[in-house]
PDB file of N, CA and C in Angstrom:
ATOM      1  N   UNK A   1       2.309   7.414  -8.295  1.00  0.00           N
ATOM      2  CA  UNK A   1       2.292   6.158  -7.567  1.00  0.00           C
ATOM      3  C   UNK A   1       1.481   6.264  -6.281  1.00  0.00           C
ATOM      4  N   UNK A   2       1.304   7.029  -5.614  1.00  0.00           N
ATOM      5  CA  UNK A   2       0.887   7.555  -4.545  1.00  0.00           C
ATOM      6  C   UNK A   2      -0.726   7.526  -4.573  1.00  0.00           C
ATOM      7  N   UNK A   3      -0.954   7.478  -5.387  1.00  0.00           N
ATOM      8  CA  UNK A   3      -2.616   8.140  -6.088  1.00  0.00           C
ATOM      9  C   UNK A   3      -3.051   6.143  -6.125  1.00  0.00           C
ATOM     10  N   UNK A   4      -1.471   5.470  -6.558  1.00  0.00           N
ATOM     11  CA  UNK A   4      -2.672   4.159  -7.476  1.00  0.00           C
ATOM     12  C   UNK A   4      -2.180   3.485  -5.996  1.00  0.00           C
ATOM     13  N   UNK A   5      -1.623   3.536  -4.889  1.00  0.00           N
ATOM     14  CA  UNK A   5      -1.502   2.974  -3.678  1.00  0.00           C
ATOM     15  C   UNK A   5      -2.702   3.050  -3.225  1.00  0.00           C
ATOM     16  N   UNK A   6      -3.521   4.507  -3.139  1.00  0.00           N
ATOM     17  CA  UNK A   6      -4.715   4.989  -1.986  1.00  0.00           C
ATOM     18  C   UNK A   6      -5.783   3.981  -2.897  1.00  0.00           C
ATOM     19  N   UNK A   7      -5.417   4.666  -3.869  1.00  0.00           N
ATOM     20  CA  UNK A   7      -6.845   3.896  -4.602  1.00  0.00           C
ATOM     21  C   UNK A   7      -6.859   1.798  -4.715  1.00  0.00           C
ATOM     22  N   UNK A   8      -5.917   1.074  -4.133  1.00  0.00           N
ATOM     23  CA  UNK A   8      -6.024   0.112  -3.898  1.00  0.00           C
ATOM     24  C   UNK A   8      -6.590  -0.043  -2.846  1.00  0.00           C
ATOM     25  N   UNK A   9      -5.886   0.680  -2.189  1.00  0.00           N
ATOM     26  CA  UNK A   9      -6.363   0.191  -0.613  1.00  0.00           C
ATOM     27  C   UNK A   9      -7.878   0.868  -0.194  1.00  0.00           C
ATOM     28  N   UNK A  10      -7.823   1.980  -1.145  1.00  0.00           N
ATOM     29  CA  UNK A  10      -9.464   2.263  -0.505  1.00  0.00           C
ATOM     30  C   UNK A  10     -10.702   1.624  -1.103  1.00  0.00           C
ATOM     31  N   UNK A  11     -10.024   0.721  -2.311  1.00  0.00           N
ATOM     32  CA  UNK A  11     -10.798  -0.131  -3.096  1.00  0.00           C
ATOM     33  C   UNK A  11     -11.337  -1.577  -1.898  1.00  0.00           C
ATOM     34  N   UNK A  12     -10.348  -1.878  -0.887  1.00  0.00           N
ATOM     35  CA  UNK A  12     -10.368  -2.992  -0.240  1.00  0.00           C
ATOM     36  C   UNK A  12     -11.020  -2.786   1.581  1.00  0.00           C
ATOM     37  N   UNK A  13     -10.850  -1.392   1.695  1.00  0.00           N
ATOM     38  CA  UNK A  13     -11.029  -1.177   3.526  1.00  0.00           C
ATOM     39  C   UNK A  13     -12.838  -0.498   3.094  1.00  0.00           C
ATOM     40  N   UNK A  14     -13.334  -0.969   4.771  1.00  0.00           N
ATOM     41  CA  UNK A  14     -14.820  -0.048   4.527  1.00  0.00           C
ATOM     42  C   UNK A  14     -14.327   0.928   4.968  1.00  0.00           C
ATOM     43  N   UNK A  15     -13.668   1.898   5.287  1.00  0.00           N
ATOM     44  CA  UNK A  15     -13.626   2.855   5.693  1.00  0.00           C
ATOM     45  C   UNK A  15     -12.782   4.089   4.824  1.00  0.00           C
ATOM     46  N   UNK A  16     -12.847   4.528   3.760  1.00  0.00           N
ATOM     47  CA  UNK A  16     -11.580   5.029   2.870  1.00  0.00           C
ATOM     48  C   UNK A  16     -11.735   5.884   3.404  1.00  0.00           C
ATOM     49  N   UNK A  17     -12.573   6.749   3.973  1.00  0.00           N
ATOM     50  CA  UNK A  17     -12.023   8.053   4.101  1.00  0.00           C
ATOM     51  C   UNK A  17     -10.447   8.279   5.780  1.00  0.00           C
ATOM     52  N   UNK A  18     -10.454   6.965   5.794  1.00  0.00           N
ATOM     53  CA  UNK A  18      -9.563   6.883   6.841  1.00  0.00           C
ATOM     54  C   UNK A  18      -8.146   6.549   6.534  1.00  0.00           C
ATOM     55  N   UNK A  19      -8.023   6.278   4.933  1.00  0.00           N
ATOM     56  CA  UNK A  19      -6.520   6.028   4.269  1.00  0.00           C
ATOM     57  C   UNK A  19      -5.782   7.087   4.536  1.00  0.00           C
ATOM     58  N   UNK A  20      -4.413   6.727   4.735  1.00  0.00           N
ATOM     59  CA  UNK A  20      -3.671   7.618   4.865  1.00  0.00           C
ATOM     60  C   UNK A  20      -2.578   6.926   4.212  1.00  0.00           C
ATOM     61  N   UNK A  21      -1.512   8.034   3.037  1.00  0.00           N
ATOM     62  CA  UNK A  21      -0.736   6.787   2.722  1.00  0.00           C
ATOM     63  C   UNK A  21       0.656   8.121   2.639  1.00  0.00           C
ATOM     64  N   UNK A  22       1.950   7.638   3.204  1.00  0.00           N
ATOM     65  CA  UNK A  22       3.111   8.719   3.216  1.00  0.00           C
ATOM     66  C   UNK A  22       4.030   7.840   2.744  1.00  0.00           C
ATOM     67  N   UNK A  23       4.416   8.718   1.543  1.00  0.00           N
ATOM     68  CA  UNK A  23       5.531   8.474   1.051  1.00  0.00           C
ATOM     69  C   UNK A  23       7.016   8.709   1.109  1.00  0.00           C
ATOM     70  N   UNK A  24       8.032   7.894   1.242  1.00  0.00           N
ATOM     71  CA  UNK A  24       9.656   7.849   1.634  1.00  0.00           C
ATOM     72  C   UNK A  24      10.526   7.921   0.829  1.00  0.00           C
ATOM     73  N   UNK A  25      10.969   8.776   0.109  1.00  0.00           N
ATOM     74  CA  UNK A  25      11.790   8.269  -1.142  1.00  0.00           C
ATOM     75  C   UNK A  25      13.657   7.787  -0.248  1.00  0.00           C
ATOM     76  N   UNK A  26      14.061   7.341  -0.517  1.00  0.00           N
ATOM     77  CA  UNK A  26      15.707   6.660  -0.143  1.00  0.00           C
ATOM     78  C   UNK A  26      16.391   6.213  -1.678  1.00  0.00           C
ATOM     79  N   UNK A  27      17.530   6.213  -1.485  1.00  0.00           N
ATOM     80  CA  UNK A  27      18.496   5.479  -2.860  1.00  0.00           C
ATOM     81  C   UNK A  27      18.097   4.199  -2.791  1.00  0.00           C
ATOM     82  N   UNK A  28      17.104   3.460  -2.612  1.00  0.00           N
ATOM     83  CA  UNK A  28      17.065   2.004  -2.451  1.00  0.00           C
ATOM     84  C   UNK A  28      15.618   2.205  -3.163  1.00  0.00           C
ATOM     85  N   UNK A  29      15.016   3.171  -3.387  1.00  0.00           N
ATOM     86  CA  UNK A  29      13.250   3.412  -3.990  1.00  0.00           C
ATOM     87  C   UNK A  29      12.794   4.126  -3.177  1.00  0.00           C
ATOM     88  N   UNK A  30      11.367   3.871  -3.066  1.00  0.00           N
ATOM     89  CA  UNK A  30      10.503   4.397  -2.720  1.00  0.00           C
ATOM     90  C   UNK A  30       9.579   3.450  -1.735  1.00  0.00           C
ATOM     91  N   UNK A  31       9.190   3.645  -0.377  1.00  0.00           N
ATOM     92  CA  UNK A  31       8.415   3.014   0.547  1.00  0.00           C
ATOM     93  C   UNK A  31       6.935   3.888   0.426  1.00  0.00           C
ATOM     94  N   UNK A  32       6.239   3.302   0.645  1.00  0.00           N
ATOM     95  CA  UNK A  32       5.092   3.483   0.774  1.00  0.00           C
ATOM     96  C   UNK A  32       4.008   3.365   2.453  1.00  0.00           C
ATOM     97  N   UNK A  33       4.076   4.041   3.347  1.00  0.00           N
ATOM     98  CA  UNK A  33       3.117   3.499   4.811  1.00  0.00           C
ATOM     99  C   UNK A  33       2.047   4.313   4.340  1.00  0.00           C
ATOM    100  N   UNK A  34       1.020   3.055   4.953  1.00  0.00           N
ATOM    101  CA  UNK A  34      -0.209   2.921   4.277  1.00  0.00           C
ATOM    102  C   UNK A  34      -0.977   2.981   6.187  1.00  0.00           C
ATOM    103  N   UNK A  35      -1.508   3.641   6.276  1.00  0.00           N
ATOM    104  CA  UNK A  35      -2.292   3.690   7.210  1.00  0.00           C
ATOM    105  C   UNK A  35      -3.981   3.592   7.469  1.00  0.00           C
ATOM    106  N   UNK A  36      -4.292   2.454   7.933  1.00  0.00           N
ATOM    107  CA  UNK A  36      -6.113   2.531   7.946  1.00  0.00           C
ATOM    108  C   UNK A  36      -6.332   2.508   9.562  1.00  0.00           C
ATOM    109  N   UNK A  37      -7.950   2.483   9.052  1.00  0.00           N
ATOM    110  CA  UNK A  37      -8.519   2.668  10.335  1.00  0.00           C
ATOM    111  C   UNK A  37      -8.186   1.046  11.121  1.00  0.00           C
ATOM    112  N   UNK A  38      -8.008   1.158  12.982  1.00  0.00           N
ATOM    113  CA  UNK A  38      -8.077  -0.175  13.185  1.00  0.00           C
ATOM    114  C   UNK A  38      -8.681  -1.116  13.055  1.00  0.00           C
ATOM    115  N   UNK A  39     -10.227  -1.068  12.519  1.00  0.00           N
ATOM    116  CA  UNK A  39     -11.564  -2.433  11.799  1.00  0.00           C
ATOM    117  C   UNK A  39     -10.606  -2.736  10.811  1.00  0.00           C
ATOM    118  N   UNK A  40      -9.668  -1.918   9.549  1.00  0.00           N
ATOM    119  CA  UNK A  40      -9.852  -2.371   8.587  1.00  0.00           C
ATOM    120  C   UNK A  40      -8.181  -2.978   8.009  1.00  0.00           C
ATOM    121  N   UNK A  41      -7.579  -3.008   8.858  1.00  0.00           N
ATOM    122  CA  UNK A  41      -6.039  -4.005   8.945  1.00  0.00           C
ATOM    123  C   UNK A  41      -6.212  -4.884   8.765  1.00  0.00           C
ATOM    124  N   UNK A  42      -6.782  -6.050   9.083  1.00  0.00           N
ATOM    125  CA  UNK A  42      -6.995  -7.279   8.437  1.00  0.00           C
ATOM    126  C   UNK A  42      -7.520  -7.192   6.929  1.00  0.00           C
ATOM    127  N   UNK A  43      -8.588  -6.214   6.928  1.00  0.00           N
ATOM    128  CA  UNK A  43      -8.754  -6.468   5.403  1.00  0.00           C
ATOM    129  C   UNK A  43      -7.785  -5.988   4.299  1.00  0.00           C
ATOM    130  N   UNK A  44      -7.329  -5.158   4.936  1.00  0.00           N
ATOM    131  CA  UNK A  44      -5.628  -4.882   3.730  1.00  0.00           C
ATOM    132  C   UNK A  44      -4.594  -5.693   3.852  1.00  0.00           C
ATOM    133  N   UNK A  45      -4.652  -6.645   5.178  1.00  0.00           N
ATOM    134  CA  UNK A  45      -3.302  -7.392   5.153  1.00  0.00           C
ATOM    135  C   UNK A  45      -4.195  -8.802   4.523  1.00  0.00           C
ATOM    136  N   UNK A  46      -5.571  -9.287   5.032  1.00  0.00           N
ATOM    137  CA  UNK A  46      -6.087 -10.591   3.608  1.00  0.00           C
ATOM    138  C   UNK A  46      -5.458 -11.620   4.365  1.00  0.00           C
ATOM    139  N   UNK A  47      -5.957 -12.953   4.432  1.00  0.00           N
ATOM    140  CA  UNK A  47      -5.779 -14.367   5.048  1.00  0.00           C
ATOM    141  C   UNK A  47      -4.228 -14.698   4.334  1.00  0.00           C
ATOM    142  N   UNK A  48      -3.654 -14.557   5.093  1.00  0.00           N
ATOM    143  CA  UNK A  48      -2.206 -15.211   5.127  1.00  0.00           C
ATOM    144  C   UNK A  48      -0.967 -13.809   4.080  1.00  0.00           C
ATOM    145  N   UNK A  49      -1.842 -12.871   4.440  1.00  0.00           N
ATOM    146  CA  UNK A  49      -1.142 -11.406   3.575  1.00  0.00           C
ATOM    147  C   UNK A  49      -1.356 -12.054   2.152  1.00  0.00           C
ATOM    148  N   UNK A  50      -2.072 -12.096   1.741  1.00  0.00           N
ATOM    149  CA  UNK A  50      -2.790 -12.326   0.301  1.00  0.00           C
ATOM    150  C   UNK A  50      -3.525 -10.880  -0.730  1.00  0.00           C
ATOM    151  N   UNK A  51      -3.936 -10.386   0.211  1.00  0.00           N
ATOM    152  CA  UNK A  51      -4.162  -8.588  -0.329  1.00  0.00           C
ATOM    153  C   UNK A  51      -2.981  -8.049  -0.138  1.00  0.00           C
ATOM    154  N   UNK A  52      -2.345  -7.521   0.394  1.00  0.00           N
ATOM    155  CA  UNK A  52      -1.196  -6.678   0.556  1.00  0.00           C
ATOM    156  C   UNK A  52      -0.224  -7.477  -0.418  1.00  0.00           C
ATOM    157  N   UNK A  53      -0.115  -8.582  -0.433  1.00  0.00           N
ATOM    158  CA  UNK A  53       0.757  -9.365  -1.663  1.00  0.00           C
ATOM    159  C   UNK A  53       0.487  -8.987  -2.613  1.00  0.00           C
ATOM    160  N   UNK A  54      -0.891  -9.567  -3.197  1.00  0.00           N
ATOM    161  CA  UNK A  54      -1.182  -8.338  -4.131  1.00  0.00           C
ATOM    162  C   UNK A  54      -0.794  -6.967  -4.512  1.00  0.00           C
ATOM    163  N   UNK A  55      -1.890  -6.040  -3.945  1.00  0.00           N
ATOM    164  CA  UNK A  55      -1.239  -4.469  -3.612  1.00  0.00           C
ATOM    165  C   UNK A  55       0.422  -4.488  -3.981  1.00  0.00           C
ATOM    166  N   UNK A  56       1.213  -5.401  -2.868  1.00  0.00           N
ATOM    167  CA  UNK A  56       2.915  -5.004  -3.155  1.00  0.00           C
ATOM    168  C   UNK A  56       3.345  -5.146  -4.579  1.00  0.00           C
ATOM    169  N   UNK A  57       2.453  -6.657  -5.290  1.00  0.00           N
ATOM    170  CA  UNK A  57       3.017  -6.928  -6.958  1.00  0.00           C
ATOM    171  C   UNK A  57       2.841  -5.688  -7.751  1.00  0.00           C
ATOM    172  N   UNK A  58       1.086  -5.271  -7.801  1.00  0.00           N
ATOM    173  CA  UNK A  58       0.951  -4.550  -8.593  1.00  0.00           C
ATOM    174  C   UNK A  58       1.741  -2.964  -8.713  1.00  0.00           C
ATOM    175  N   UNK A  59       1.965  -2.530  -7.389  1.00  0.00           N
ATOM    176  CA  UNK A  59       2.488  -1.225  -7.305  1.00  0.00           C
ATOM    177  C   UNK A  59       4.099  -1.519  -7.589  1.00  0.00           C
ATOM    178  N   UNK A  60       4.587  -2.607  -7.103  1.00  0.00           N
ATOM    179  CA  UNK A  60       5.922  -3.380  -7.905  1.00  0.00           C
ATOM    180  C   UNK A  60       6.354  -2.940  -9.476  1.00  0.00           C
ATOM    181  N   UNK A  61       5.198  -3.411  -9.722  1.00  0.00           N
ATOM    182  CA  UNK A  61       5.041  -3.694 -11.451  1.00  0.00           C
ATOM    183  C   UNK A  61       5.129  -2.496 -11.882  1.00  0.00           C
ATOM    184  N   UNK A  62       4.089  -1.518 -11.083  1.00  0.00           N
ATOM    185  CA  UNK A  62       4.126  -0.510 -11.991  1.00  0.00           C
ATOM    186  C   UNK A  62       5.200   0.476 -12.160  1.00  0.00           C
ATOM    187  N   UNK A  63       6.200   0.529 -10.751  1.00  0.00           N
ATOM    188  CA  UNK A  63       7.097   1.130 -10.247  1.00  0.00           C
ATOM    189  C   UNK A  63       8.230   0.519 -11.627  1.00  0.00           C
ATOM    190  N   UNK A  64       8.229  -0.477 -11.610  1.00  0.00           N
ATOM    191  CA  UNK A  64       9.644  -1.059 -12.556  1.00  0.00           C
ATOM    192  C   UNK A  64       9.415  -0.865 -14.171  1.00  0.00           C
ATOM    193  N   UNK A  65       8.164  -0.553 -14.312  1.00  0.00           N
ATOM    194  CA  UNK A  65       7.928   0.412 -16.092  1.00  0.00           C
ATOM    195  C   UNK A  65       8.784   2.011 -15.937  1.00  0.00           C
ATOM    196  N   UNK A  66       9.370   2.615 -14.938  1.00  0.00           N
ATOM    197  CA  UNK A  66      10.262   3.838 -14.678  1.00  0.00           C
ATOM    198  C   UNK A  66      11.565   3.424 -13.897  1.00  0.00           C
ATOM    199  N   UNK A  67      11.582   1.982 -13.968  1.00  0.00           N
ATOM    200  CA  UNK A  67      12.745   1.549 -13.473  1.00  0.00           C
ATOM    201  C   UNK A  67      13.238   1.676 -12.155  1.00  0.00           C
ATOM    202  N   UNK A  68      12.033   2.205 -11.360  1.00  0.00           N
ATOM    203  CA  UNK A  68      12.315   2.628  -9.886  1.00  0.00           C
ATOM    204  C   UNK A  68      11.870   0.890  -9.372  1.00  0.00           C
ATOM    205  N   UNK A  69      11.964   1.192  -7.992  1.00  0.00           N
ATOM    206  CA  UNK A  69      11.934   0.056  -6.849  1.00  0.00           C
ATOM    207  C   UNK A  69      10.922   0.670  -5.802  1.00  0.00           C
ATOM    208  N   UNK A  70       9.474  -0.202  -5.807  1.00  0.00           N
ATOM    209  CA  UNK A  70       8.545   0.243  -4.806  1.00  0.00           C
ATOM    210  C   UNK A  70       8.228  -0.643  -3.192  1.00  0.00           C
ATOM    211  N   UNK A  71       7.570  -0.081  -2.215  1.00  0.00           N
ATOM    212  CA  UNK A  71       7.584  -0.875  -1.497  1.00  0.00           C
ATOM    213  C   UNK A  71       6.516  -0.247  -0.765  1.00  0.00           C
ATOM    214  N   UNK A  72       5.941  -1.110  -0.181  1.00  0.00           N
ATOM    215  CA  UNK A  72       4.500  -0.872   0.708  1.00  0.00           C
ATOM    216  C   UNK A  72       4.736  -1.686   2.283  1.00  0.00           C
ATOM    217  N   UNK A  73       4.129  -0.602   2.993  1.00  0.00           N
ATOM    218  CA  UNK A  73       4.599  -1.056   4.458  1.00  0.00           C
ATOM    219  C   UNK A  73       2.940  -0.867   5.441  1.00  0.00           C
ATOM    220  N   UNK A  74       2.372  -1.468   5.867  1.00  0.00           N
ATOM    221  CA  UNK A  74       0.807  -1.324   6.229  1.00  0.00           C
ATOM    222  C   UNK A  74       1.581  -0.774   8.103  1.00  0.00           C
ATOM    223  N   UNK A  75       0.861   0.377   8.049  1.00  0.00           N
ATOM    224  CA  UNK A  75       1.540   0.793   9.685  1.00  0.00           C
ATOM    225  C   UNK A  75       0.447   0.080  10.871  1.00  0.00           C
ATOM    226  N   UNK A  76       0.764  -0.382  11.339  1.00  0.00           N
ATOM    227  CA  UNK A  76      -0.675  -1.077  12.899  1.00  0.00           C
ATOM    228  C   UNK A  76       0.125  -0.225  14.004  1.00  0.00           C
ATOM    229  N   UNK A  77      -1.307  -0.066  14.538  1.00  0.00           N
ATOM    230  CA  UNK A  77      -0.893   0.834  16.129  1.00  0.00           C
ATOM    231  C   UNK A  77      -1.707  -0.186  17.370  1.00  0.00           C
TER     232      UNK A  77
END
């Protein structure tokens, strides 16, 4: 899961080599903080969080074919 997070988000920021993505496991699933460079936060969060909506369905989706519970958290500094 970890692998198809980076590769969304580095599909969407100009800057991939600046992804950073750490994973949380808890009894509630799995969180995901996703860290980019500061240019490229808007383009992962998308006009009205429309990318990251995205991003959250698909890694959603894929998480609930193993019956787990995923979640994506974009970190801003």
């Amino acid at each position: 899961m970890n692998r198809l997070v980076e590769h969304l988000v580095c599909s969407v920021v100009a800057e991939p080599e600046a992804v950073q993505v750490e994973e949380k496991k808890d009894r509630e699933g799995t969180t995901y903080f996703v860290r980019v460079s500061p240019n490229d936060v808007g383009k992962v969060i998308g006009k009205n969080g429309r990318v990251v909506s995205c991003i959250r369905y698909l890694v959603s989706a894929a998480a609930a074919k193993d019956r787990r519970r995923a979640y994506i958290k974009v970190v801003t500094e």
